[in-house]
C-alpha atoms as a PDB file:
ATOM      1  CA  UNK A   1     -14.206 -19.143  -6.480  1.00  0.00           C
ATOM      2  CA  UNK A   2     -11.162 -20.947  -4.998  1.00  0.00           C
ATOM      3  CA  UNK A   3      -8.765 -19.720  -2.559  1.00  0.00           C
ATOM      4  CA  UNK A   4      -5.643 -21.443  -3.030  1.00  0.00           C
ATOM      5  CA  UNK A   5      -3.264 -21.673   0.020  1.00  0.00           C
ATOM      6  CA  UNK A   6      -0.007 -21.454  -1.833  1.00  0.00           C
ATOM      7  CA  UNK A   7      -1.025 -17.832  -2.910  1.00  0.00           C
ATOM      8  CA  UNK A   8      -0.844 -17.188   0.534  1.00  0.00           C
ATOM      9  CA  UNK A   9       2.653 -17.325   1.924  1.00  0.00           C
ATOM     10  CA  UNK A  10       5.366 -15.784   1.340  1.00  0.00           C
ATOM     11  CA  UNK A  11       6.996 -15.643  -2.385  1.00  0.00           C
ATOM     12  CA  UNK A  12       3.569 -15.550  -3.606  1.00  0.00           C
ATOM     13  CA  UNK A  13       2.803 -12.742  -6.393  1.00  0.00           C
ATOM     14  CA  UNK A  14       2.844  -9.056  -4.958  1.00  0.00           C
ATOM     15  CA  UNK A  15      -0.196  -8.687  -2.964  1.00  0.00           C
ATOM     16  CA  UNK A  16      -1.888 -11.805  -3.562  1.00  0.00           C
ATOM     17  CA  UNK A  17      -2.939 -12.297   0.226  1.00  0.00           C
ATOM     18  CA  UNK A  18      -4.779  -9.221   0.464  1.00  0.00           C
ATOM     19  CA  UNK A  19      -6.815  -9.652  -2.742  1.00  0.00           C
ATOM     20  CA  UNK A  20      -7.910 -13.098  -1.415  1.00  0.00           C
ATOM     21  CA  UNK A  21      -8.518 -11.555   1.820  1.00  0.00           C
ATOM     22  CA  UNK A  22     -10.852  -8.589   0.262  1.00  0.00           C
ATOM     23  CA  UNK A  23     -12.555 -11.630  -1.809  1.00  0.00           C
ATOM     24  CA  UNK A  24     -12.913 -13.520   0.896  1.00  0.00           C
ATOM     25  CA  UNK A  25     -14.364 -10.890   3.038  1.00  0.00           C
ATOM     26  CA  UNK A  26     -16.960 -10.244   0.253  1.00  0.00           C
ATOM     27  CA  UNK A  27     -17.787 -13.660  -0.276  1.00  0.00           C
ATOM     28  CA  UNK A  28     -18.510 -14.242   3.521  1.00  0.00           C
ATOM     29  CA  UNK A  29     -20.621 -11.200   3.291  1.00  0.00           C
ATOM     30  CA  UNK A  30     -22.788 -12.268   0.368  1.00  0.00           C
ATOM     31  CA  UNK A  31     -22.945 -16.165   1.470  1.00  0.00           C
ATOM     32  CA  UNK A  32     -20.634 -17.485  -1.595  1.00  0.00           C
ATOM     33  CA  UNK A  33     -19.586 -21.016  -1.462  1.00  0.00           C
ATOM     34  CA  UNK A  34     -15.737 -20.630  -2.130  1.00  0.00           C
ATOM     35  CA  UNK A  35     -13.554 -23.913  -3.135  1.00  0.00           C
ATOM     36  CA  UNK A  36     -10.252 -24.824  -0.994  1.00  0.00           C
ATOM     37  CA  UNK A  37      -6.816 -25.589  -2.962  1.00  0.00           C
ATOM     38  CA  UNK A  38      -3.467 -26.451  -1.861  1.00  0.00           C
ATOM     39  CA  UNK A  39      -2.142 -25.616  -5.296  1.00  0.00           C
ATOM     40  CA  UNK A  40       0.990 -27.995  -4.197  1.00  0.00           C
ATOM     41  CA  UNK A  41       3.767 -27.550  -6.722  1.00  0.00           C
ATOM     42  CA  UNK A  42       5.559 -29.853  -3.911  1.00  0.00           C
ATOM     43  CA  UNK A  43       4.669 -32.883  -3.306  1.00  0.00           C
ATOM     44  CA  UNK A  44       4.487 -32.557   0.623  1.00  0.00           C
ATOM     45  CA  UNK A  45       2.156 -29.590   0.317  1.00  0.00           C
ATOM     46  CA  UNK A  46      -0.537 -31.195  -1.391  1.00  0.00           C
ATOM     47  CA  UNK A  47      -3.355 -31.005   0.935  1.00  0.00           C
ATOM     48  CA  UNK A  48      -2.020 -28.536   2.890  1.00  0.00           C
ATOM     49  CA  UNK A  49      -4.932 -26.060   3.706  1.00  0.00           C
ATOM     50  CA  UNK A  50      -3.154 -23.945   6.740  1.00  0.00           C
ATOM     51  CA  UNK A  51      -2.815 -20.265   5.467  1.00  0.00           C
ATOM     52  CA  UNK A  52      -6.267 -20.707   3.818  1.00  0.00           C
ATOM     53  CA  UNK A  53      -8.323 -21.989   7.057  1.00  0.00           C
ATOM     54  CA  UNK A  54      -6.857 -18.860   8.879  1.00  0.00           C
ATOM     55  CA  UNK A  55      -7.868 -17.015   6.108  1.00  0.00           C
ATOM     56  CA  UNK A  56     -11.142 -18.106   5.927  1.00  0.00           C
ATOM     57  CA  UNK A  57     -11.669 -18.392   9.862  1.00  0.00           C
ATOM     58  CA  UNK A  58     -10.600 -14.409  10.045  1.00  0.00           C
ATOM     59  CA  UNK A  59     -12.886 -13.043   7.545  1.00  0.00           C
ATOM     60  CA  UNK A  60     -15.823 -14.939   8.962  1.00  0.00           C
ATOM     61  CA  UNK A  61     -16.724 -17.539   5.884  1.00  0.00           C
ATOM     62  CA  UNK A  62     -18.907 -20.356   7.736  1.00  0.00           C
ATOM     63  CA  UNK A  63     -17.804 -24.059   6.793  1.00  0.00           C
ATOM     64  CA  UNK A  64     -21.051 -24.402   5.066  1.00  0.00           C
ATOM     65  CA  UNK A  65     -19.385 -21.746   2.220  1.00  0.00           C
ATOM     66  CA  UNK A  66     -16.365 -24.650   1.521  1.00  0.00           C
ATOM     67  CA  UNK A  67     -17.679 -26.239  -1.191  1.00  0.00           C
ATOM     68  CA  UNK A  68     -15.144 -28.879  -1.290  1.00  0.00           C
ATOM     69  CA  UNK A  69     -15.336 -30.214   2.515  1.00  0.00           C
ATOM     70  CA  UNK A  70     -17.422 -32.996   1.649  1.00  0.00           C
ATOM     71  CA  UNK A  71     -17.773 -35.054  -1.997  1.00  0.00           C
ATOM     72  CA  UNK A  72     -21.699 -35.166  -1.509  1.00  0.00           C
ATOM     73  CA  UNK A  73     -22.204 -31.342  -1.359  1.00  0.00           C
ATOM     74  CA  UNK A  74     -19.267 -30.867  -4.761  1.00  0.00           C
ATOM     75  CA  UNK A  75     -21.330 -32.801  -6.357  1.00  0.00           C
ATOM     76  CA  UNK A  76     -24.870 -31.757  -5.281  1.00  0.00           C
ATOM     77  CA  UNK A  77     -23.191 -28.228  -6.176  1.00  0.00           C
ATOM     78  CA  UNK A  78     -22.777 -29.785 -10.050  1.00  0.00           C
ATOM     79  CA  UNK A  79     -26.075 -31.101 -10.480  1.00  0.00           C
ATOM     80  CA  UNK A  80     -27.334 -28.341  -9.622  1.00  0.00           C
ATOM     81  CA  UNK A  81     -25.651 -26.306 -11.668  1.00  0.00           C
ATOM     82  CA  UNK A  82     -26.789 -28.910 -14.277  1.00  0.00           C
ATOM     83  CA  UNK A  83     -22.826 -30.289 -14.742  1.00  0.00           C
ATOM     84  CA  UNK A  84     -23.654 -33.778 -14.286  1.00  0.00           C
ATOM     85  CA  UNK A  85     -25.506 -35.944 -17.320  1.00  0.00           C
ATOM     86  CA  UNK A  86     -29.246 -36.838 -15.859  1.00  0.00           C
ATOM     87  CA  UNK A  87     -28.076 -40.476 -15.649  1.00  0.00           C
ATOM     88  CA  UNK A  88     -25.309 -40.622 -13.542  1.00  0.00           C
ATOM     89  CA  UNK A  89     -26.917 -38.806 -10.452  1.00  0.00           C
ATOM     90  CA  UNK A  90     -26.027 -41.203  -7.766  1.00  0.00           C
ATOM     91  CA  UNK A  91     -22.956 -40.225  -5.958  1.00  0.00           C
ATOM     92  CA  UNK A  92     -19.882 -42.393  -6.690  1.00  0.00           C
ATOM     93  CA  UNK A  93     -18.780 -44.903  -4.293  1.00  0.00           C
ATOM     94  CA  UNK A  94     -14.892 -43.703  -3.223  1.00  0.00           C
END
């Protein structure tokens, strides 16, 4: 799942911060590992994780549910998950 901040201010769809917020919510309770997005249509907001921190931070999700906080753990996720061909399992250099 992927909570993207720019659903999360204002001129957003109707309701849009409430659903993530009950998503959230169950997510934290059930140990999901949600994704972070800016969802910048603008090029200063790219990257720009404010309203979804808070949102995170209120409903309780631990940093160890962000998938995307670290480039070893997205792609540990994917092999997992079996996304990544059985040769190219090393991590790439960035």
């Amino acid at each position: 799942m992927e909570i993207n901040n720019s659903s999360l201010g204002e001129g957003s769809r109707k309701g849009s911060l409430e659903n993530c917020r009950l998503i959230a919510k169950f997510a934290a309770q059930k140990g999901s590992l949600i994704a972070l997005g800016s969802d910048a249509h603008w090029a200063p907001l790219i990257g720009d994780f404010t309203k979804a921190v808070k949102l995170i931070e209120e409903v309780g999700l631990s940093l160890e549910q962000i998938l995307n906080t670290d480039k070893e753990k997205v792609y540990n996720y994917l092999k997992s998950k079996r996304r990544i061909p059985g040769k190219q399992l090393e991590a790439p250099r960035i």
